[in-house]
N, C-alpha and C. Protein backbone atom coordinates (compact mmCIF):
# COMPACT_ATOMS: atom_id res chain seq x y z
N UNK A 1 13.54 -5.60 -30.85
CA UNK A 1 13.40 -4.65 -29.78
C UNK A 1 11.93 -4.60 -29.35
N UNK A 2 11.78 -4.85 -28.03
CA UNK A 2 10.22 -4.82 -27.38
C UNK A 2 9.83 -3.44 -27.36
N UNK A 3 8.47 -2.96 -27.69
CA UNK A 3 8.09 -1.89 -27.35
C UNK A 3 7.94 -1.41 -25.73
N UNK A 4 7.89 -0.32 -25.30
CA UNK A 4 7.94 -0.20 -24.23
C UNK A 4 6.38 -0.13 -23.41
N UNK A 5 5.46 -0.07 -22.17
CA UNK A 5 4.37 0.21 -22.00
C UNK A 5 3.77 1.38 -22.62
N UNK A 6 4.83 2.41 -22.52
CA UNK A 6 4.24 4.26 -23.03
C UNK A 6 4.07 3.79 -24.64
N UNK A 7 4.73 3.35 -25.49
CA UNK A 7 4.45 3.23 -26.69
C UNK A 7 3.12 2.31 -27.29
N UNK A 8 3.25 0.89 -26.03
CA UNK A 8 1.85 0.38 -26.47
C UNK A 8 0.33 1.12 -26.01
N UNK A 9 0.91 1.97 -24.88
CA UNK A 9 -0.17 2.47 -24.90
C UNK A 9 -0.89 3.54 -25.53
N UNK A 10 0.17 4.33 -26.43
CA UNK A 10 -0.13 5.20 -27.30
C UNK A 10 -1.23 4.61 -28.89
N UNK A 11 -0.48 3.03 -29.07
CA UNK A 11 -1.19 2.09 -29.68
C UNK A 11 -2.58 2.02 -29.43
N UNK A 12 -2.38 1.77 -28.28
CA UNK A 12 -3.90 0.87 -27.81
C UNK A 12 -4.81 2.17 -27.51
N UNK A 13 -4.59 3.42 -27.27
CA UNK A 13 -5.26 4.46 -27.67
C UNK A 13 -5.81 4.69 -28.75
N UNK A 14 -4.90 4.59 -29.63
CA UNK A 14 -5.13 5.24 -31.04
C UNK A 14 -6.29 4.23 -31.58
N UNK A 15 -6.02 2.97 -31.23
CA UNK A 15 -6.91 1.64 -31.88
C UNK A 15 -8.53 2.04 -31.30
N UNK A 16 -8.27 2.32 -29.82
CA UNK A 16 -9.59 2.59 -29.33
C UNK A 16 -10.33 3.85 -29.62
N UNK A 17 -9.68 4.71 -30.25
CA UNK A 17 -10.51 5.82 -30.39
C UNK A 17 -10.87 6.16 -31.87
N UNK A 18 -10.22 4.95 -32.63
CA UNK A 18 -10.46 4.84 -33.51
C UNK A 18 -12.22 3.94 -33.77
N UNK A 19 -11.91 3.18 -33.02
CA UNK A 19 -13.34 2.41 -32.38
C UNK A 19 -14.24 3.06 -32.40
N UNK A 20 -14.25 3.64 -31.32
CA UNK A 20 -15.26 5.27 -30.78
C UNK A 20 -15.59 5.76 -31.65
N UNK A 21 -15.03 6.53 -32.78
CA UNK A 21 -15.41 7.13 -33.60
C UNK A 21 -15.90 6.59 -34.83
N UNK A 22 -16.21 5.86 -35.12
CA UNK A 22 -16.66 4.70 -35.68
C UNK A 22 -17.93 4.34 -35.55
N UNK A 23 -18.20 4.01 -33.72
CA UNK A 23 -19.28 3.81 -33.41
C UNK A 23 -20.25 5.17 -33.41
N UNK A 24 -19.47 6.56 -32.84
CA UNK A 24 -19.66 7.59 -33.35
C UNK A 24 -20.49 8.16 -34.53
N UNK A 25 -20.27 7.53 -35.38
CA UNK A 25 -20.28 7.99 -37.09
C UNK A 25 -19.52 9.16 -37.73
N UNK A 26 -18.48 8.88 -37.07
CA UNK A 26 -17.78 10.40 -37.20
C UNK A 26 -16.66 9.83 -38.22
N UNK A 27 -16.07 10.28 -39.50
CA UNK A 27 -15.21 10.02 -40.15
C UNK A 27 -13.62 10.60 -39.92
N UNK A 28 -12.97 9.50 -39.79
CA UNK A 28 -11.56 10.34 -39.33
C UNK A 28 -10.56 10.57 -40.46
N UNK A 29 -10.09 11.89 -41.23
CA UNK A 29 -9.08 11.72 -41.99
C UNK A 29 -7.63 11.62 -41.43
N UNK A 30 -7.34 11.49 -40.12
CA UNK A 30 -6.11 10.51 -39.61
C UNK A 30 -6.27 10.50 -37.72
N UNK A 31 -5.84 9.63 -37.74
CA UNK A 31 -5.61 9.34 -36.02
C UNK A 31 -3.90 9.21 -35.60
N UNK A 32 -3.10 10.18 -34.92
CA UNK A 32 -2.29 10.00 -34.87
C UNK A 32 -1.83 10.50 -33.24
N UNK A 33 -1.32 9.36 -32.49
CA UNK A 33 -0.71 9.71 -31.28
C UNK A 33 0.81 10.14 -30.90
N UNK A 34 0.94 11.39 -30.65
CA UNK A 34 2.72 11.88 -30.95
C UNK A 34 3.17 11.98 -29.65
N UNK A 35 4.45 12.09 -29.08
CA UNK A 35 5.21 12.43 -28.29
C UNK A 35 6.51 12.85 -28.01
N UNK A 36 6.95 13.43 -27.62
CA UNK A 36 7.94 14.23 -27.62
C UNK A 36 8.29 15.37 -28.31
N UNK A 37 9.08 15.69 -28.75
CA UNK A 37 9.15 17.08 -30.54
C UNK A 37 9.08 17.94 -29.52
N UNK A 38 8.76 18.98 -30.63
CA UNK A 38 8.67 20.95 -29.99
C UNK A 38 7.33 20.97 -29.94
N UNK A 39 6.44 20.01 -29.43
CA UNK A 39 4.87 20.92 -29.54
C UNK A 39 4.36 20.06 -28.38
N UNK A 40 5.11 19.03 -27.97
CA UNK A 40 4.59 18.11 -26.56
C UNK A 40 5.90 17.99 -25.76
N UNK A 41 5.38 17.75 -24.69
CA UNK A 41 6.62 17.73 -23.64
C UNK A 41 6.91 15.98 -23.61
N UNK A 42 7.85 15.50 -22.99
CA UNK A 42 8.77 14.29 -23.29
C UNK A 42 7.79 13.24 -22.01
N UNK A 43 6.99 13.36 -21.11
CA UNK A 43 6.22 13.18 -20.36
C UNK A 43 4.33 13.21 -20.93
N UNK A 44 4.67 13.29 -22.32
CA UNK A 44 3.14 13.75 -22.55
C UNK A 44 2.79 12.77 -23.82
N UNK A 45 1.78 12.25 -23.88
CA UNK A 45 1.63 11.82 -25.20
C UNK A 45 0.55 12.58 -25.42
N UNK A 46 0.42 13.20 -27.01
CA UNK A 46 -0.83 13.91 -28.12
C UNK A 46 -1.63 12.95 -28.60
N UNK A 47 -3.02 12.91 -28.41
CA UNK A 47 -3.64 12.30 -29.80
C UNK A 47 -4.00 13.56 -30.72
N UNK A 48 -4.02 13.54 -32.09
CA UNK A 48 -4.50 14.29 -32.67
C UNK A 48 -5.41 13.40 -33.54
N UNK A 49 -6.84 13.93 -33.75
CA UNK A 49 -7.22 13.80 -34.47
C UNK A 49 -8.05 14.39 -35.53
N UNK A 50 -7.56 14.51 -37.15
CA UNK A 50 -8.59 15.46 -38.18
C UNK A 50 -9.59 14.63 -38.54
N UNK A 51 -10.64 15.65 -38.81
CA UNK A 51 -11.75 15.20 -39.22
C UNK A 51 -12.12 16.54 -40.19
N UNK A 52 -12.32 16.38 -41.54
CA UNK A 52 -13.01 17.20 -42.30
C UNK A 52 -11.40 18.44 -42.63
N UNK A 53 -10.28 18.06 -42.46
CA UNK A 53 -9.31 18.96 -42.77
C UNK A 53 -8.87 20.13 -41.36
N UNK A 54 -9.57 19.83 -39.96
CA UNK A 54 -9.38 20.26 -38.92
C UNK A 54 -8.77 19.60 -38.04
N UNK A 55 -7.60 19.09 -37.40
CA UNK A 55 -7.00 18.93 -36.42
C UNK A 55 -7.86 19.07 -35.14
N UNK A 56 -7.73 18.31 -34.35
CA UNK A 56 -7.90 18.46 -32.86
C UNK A 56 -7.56 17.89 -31.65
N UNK A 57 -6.96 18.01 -31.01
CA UNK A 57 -6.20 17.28 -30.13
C UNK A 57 -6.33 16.90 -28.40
N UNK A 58 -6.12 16.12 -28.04
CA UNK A 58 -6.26 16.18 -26.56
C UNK A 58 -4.55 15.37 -25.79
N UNK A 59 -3.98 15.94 -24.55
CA UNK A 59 -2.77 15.26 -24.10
C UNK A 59 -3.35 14.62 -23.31
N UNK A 60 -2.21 13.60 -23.07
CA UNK A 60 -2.42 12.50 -21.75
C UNK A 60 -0.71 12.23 -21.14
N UNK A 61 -1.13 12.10 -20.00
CA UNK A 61 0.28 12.08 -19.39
C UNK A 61 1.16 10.62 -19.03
N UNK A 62 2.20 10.69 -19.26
CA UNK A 62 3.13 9.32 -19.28
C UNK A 62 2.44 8.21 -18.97
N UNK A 63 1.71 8.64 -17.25
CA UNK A 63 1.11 7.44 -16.49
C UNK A 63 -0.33 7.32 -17.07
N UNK A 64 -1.05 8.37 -17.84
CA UNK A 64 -2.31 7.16 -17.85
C UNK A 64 -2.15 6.55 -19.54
N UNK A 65 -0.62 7.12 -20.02
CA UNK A 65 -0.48 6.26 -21.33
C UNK A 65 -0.35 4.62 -21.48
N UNK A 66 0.21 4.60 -19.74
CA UNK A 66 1.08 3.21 -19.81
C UNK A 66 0.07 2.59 -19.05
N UNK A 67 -1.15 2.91 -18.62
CA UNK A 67 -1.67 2.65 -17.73
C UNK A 67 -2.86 1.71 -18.84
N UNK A 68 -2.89 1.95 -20.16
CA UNK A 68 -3.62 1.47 -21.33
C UNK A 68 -2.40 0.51 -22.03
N UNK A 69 -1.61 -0.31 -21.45
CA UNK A 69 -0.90 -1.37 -21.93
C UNK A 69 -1.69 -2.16 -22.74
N UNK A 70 -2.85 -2.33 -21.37
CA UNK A 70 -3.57 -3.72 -21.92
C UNK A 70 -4.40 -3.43 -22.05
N UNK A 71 -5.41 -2.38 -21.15
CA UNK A 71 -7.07 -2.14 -21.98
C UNK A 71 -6.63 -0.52 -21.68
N UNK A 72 -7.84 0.37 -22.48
CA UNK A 72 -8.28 1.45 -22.54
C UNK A 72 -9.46 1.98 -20.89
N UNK A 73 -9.46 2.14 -20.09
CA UNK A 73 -10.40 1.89 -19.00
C UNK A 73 -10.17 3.34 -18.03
N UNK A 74 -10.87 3.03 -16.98
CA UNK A 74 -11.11 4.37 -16.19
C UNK A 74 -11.01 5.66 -16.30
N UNK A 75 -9.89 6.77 -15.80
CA UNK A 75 -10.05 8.15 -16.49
C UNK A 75 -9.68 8.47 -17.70
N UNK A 76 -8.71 7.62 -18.22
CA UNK A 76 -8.38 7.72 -19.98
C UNK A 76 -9.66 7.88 -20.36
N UNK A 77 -10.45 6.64 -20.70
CA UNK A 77 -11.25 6.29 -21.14
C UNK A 77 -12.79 7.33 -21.40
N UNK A 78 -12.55 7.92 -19.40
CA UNK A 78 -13.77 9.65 -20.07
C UNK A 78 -13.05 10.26 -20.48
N UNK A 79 -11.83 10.64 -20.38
CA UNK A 79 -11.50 11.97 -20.90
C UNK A 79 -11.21 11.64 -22.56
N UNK A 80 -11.29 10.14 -23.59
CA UNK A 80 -11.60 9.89 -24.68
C UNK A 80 -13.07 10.04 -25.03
N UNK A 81 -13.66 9.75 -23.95
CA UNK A 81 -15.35 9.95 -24.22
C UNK A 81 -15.69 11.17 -24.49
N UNK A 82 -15.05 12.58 -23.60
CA UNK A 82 -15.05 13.70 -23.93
C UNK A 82 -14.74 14.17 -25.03
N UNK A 83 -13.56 13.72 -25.55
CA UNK A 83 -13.00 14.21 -26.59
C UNK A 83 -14.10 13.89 -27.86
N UNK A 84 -14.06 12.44 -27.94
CA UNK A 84 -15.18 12.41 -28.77
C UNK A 84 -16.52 12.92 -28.82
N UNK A 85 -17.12 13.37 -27.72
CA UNK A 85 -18.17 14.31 -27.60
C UNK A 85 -18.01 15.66 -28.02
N UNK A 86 -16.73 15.93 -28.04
CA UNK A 86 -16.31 17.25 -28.63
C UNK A 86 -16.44 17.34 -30.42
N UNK A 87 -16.07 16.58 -30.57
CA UNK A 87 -15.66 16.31 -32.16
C UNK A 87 -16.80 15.93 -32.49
N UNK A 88 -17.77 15.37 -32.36
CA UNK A 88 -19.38 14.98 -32.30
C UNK A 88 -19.99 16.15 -32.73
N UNK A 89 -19.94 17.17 -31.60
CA UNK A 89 -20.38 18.25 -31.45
C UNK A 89 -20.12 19.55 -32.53
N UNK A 90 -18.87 19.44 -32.99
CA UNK A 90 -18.42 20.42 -34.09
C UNK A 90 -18.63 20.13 -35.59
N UNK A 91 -19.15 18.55 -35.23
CA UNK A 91 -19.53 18.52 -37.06
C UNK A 91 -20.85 19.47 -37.22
């Protein structure tokens, strides 16, 4: 079974912001991108990511999930820059 674009792009998120934070120096105790359930809508993908036993999360919507098939690029890409500036900021 082929994955679909929304799923690789939940992938190719998770890989890249795993990157980021890295280059960052920020230590991640998990990177995990969710969708659907009782806490995201069926149109939404979650990244969550803990650092230090804190959760933190940012959504992204169907289209700029699938829109990271193949690279990570344009508004994804600041609003990952943000995020990681956030998490930067709270250590």
């Amino acid at each position: 079974m082929a994955l679909t674009a929304f799923e690789i792009g939940k992938l190719k998120i998770a890989a890249h912001v795993r990157e980021e934070l890295d280059r960052a120096g920020i230590s991640a105790d998990s990177i995990r991108c969710k969708s659907g359930g009782t806490h995201t809508h069926a149109n939404t993908a979650r990244l969550i990511v803990t650092v230090d036993g804190s959760p933190t999360h940012v959504d992204f919507k169907a289209h700029e999930v699938e829109e990271c098939e193949v690279i990570v690029a344009g508004e994804v890409w600041h609003k990952i820059a943000g995020f990681i500036d956030r998490l930067r900021r709270s250590e």
